[in-house]
C-alpha atoms as a PDB file:
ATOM      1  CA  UNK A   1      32.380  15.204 -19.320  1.00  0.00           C
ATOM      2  CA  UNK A   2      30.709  12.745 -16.937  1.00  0.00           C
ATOM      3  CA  UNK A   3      28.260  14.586 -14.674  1.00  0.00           C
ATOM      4  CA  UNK A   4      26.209  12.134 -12.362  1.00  0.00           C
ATOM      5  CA  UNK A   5      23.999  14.058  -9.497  1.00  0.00           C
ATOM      6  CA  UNK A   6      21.509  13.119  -7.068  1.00  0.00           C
ATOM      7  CA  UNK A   7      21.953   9.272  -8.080  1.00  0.00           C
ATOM      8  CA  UNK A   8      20.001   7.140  -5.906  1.00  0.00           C
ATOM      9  CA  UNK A   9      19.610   3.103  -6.476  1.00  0.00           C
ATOM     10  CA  UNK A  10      17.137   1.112  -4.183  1.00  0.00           C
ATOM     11  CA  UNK A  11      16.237  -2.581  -4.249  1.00  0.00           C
ATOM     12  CA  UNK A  12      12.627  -3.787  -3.204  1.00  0.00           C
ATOM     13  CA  UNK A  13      13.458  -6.698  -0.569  1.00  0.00           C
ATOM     14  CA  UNK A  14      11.076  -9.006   1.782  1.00  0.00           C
ATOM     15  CA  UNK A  15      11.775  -6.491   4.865  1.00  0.00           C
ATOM     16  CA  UNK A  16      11.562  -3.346   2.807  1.00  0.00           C
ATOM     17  CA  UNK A  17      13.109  -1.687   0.674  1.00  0.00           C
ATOM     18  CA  UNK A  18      17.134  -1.767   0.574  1.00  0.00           C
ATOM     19  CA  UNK A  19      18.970   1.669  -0.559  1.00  0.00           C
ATOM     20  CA  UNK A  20      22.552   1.214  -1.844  1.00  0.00           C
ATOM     21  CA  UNK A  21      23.461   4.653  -3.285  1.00  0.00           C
ATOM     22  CA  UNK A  22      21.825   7.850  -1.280  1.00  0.00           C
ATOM     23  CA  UNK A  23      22.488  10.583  -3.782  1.00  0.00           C
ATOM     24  CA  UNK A  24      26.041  10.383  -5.405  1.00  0.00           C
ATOM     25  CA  UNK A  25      27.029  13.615  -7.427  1.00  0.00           C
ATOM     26  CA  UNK A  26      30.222  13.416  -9.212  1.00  0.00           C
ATOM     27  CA  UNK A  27      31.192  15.447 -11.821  1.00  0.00           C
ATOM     28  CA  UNK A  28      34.982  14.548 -13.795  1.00  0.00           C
ATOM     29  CA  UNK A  29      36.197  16.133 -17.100  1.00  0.00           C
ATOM     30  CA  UNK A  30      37.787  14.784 -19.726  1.00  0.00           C
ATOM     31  CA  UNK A  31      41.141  13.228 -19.266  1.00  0.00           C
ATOM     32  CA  UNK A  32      40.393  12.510 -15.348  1.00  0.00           C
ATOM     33  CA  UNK A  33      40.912   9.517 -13.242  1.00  0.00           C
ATOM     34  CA  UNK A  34      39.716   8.630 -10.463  1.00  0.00           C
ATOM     35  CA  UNK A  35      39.928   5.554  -7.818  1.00  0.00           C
ATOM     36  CA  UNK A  36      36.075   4.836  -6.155  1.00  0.00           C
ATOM     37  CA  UNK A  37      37.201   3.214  -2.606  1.00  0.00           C
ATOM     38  CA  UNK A  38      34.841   1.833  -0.055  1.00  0.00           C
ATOM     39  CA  UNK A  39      34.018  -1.541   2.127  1.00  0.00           C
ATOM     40  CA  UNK A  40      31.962  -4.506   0.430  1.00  0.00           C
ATOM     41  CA  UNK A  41      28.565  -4.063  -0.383  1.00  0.00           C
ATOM     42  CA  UNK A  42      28.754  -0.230   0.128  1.00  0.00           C
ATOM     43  CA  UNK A  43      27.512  -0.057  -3.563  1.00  0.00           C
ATOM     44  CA  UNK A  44      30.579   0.613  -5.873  1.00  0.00           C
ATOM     45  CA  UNK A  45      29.974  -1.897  -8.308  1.00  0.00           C
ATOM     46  CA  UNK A  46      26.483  -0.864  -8.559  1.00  0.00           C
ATOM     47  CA  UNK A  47      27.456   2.550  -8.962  1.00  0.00           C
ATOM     48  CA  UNK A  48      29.919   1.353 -11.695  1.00  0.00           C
ATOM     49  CA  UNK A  49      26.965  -0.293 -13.817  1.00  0.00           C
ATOM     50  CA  UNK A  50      25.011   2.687 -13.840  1.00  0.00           C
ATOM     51  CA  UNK A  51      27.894   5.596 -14.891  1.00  0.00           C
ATOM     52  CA  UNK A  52      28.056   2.497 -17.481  1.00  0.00           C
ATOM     53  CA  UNK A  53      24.539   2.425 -18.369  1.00  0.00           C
ATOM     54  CA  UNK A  54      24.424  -1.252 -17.827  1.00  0.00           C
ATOM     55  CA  UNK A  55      21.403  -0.040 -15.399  1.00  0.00           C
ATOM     56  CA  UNK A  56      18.940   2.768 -14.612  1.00  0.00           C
ATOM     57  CA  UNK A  57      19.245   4.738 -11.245  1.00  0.00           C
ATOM     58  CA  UNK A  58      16.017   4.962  -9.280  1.00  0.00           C
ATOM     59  CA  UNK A  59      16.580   8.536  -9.021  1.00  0.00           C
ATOM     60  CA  UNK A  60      19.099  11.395 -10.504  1.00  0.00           C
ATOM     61  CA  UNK A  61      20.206  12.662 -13.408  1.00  0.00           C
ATOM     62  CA  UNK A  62      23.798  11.019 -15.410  1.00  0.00           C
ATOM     63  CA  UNK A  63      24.948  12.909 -18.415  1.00  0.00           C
ATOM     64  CA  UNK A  64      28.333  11.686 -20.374  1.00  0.00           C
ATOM     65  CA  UNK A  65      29.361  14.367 -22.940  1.00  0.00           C
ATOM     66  CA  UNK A  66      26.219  16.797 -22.274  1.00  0.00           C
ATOM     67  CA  UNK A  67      23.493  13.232 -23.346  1.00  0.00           C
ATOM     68  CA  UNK A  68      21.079  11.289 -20.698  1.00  0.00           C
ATOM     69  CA  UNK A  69      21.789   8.041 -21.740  1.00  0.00           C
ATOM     70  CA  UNK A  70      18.650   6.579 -19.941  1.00  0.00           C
ATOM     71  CA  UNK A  71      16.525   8.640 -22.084  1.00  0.00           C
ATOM     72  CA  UNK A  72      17.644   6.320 -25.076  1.00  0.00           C
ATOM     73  CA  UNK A  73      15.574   3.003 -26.462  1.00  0.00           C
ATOM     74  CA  UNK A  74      17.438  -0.018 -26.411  1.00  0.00           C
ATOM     75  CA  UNK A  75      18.815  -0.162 -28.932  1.00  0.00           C
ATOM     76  CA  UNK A  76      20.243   3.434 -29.071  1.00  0.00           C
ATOM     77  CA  UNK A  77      21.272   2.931 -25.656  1.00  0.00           C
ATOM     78  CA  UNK A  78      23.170  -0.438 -27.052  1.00  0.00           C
ATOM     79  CA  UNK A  79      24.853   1.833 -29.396  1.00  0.00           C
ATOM     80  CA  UNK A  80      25.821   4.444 -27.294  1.00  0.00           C
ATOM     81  CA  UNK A  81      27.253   2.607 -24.790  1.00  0.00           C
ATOM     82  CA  UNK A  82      29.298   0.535 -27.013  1.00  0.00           C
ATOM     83  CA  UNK A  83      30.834   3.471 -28.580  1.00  0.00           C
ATOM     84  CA  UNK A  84      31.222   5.628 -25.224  1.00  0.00           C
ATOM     85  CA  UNK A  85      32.004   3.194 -22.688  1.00  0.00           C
ATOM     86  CA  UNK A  86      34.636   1.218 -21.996  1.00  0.00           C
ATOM     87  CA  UNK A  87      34.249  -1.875 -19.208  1.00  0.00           C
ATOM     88  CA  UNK A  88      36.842  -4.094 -17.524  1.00  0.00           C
ATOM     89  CA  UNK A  89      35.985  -6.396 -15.011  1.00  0.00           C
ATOM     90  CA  UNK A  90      37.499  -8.444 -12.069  1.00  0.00           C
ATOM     91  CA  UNK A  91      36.971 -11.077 -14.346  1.00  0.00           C
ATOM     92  CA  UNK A  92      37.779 -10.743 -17.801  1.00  0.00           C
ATOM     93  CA  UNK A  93      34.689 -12.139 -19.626  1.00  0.00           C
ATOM     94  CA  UNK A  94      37.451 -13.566 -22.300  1.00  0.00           C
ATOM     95  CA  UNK A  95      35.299 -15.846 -24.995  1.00  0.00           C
ATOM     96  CA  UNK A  96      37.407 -18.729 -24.731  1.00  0.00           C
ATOM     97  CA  UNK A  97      36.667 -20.265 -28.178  1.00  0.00           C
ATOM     98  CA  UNK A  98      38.194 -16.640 -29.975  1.00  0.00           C
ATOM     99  CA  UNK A  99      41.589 -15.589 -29.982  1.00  0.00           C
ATOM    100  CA  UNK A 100      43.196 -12.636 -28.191  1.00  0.00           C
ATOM    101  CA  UNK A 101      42.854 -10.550 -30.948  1.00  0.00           C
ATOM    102  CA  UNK A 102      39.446 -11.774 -32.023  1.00  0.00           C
ATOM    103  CA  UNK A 103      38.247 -11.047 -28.565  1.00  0.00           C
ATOM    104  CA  UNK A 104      39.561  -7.776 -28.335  1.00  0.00           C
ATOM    105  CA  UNK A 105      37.655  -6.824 -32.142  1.00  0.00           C
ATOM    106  CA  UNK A 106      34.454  -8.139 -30.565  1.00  0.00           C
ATOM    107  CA  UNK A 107      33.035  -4.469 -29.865  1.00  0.00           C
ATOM    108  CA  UNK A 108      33.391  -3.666 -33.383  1.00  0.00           C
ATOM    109  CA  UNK A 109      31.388  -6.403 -34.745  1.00  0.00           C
ATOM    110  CA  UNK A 110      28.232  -4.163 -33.651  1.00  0.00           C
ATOM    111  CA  UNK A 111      26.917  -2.008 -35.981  1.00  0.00           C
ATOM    112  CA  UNK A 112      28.754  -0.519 -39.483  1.00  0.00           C
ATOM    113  CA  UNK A 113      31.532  -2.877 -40.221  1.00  0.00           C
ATOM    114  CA  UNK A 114      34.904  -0.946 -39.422  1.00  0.00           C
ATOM    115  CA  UNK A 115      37.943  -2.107 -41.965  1.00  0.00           C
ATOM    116  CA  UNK A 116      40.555  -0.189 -39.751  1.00  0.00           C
ATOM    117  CA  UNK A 117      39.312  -2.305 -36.820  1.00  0.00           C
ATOM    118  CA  UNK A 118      41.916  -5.010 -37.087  1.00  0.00           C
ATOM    119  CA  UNK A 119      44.690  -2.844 -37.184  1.00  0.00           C
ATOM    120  CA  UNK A 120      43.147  -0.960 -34.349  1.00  0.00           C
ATOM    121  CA  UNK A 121      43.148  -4.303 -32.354  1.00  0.00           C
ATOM    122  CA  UNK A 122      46.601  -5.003 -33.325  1.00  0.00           C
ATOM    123  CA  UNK A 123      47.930  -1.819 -32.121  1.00  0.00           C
ATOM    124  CA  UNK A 124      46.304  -2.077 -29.116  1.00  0.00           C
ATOM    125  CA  UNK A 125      47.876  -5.791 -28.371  1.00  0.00           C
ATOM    126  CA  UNK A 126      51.132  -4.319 -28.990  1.00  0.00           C
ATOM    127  CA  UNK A 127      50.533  -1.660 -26.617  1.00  0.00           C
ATOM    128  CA  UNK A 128      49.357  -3.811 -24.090  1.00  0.00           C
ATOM    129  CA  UNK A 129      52.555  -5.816 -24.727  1.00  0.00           C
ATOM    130  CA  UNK A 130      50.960  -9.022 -26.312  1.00  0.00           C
ATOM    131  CA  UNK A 131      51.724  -8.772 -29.799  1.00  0.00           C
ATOM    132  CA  UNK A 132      53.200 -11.908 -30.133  1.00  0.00           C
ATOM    133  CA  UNK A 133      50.124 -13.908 -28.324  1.00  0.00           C
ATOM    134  CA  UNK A 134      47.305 -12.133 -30.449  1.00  0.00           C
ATOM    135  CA  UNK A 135      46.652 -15.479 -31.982  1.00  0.00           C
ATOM    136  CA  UNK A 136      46.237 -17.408 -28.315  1.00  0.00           C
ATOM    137  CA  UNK A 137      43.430 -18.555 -26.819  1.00  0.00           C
ATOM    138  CA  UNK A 138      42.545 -17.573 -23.145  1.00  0.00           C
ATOM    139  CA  UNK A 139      43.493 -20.924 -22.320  1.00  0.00           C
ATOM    140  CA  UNK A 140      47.016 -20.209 -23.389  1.00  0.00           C
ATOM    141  CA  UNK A 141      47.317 -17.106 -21.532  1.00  0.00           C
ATOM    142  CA  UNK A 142      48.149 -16.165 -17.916  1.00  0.00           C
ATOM    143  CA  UNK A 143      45.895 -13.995 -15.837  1.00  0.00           C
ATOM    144  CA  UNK A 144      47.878 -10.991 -16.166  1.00  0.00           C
ATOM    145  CA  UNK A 145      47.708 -11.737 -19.919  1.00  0.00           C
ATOM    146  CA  UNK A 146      44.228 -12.290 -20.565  1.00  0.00           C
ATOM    147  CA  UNK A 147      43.292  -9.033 -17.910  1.00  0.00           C
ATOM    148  CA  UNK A 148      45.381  -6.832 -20.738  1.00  0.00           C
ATOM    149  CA  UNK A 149      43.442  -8.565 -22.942  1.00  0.00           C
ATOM    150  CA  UNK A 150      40.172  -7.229 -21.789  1.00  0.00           C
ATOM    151  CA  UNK A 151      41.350  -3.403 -21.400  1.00  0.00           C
ATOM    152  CA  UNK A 152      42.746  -3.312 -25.101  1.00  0.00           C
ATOM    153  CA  UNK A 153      39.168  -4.777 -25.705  1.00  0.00           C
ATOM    154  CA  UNK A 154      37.730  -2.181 -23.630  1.00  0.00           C
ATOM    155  CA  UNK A 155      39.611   0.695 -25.579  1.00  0.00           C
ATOM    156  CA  UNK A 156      38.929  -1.330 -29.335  1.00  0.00           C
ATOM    157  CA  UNK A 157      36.261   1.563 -30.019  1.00  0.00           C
ATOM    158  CA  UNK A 158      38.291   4.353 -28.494  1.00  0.00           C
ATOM    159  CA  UNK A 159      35.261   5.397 -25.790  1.00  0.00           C
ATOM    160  CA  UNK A 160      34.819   8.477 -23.996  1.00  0.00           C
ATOM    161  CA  UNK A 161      34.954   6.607 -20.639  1.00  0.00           C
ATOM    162  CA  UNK A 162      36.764   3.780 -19.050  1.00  0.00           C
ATOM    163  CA  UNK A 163      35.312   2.092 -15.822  1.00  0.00           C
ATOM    164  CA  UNK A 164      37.526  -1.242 -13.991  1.00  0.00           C
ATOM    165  CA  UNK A 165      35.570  -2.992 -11.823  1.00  0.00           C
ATOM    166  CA  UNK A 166      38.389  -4.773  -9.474  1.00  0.00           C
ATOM    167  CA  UNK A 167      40.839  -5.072 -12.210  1.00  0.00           C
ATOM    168  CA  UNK A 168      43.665  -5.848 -10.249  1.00  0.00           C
ATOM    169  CA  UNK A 169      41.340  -8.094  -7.615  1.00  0.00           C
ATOM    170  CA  UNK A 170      42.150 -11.823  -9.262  1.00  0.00           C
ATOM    171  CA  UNK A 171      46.184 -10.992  -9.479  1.00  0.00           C
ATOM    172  CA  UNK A 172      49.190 -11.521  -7.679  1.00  0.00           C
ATOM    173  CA  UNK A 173      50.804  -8.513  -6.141  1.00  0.00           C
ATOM    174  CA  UNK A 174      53.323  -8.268  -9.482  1.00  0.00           C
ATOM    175  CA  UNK A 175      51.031  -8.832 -11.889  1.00  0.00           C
ATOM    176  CA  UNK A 176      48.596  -6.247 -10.492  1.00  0.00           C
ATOM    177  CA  UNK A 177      51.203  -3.646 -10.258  1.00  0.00           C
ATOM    178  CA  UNK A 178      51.845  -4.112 -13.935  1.00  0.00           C
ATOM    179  CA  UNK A 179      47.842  -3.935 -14.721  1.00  0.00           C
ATOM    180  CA  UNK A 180      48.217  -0.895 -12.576  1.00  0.00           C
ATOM    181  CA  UNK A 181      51.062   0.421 -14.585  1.00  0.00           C
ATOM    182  CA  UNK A 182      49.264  -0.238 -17.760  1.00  0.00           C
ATOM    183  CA  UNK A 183      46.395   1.548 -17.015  1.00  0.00           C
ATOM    184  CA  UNK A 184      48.009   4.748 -15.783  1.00  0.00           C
ATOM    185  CA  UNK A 185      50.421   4.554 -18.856  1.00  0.00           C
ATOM    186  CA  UNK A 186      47.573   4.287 -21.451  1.00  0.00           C
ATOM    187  CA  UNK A 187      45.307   6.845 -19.504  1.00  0.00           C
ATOM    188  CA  UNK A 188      47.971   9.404 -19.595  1.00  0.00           C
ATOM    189  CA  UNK A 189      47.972  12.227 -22.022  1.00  0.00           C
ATOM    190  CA  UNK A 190      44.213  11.439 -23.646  1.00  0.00           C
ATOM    191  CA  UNK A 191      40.847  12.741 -22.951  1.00  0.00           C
ATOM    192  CA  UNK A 192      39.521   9.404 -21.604  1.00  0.00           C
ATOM    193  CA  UNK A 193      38.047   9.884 -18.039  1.00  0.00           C
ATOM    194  CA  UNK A 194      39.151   6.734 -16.156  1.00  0.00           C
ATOM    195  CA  UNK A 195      36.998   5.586 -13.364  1.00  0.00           C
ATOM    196  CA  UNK A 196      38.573   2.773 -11.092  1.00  0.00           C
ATOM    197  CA  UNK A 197      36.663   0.959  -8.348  1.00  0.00           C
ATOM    198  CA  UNK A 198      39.312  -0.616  -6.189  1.00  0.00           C
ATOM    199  CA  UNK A 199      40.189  -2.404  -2.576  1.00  0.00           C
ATOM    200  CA  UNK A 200      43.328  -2.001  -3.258  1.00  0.00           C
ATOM    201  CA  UNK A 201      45.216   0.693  -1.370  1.00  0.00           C
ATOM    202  CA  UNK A 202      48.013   0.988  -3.583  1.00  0.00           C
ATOM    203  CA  UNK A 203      46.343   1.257  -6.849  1.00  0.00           C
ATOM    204  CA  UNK A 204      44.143   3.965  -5.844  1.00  0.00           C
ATOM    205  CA  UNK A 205      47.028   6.253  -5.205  1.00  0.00           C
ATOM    206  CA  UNK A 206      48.106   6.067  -8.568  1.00  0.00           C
ATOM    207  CA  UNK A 207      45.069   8.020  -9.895  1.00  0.00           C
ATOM    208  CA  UNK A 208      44.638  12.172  -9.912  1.00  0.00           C
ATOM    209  CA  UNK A 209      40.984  11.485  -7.428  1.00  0.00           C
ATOM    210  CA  UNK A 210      40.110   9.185  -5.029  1.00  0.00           C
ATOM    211  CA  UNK A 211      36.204   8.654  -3.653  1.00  0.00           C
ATOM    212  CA  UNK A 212      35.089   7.009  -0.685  1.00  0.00           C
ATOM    213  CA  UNK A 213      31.790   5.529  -1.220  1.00  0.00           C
ATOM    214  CA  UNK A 214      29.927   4.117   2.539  1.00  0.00           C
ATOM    215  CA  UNK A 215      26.178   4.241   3.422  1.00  0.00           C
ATOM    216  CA  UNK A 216      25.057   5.121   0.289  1.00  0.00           C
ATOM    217  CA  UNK A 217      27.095   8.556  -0.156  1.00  0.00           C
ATOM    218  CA  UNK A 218      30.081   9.281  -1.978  1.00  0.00           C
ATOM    219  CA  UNK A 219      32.964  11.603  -0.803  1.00  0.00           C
ATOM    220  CA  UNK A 220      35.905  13.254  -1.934  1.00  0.00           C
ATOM    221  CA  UNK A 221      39.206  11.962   0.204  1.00  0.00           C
END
């Protein structure tokens, strides 16, 4: 279960200080989805690094499955998030010198070494529908491509929780659609809670909740 409440995120500026987020609750169980809506700079992404843990809140409380992951050291926090969280961006943060599959097995270079790993990542390419370009470089791919690269790389470690940052932002309407597709198809039926922070009308309707974050406070649509 993700259980955020009370979250509040404020920047120190030169004219004062700047809040983004003015106490967000939200609460989703396992095997949710949800689309997070809301104009530029209303604070989505930022929300989105901290139900990550890529960040601290300056206030509240964030629990995933019943553990405060800001109450971790570094590098338990490094380890927790890498085996509980799952992050896709508008851009796909591809290594370009590593193949598909390499790039997809780099969460599971941290830590134990996993000998099912590379299966794992196969499976997952196949899934995505790129088991015949596992051995191409980002170059090689198209956008579509390389963006199902970076959600079978997001799922290598089988987390808890998967957040997408704009994941459909960079593509053409068809290509989106099928990220959007993809998404929904591999969400469907697991315990994962998907979190998707979108402009895109269209792809938040796919998704069981949608969220409307604006002046710092986030509401149920």
């Amino acid at each position: 279960m993700l259980d955020a409440r009370a979250i509040e995120k404020s920047f120190a500026t030169r004219s004062g200080t700047l809040t983004v987020l003015a106490g967000v609750t939200l609460q989703l169980e396992n095997g949710a989805s949800a689309a997070i809506m809301g104009p530029s700079g209303s604070g989505k992404s930022t929300l989105l690094n901290i139900l990550g843990t890529l960040e601290p809140p300056t206030s509240g409380a964030l629990q995933i499955d019943g553990r405060d992951p800001f109450t971790l050291d570094n590098r338990e926090l490094g380890v927790f998030r890498n085996r509980t969280v799952g992050l896709v961006f508008q851009d796909h943060h591809l290594l370009p010198q590593c193949s598909a599959l390499e790039n997809v097995l780099l969460p599971t270079l941290a830590g134990e070494a996993d000998p099912a790993a590379p299966r794992r990542g196969r499976e997952l390419l196949e899934r995505v529908g790129l088991a015949d370009r596992s051995d191409h470089r980002p170059a090689e791919l198209s956008g579509g491509e390389r963006q199902r690269v970076a959600i079978a790389r997001a799922l290598v470690n089988r987390p808890r929780l998967l957040l997408a940052d704009e994941p459909t932002g960079n593509l053409d309407r068809r290509t989106a659609d099928r990220v959007a597709d993809l998404l929904v198809e591999l969400h469907a039926g697991s315990d994962l809670i998907l979190i998707v922070v979108t402009h895109s009308e269209t792809l938040a309707a796919r998704f069981a909740q949608r969220w409307e974050l604006a002046d710092g406070r986030l509401e149920r649509q």
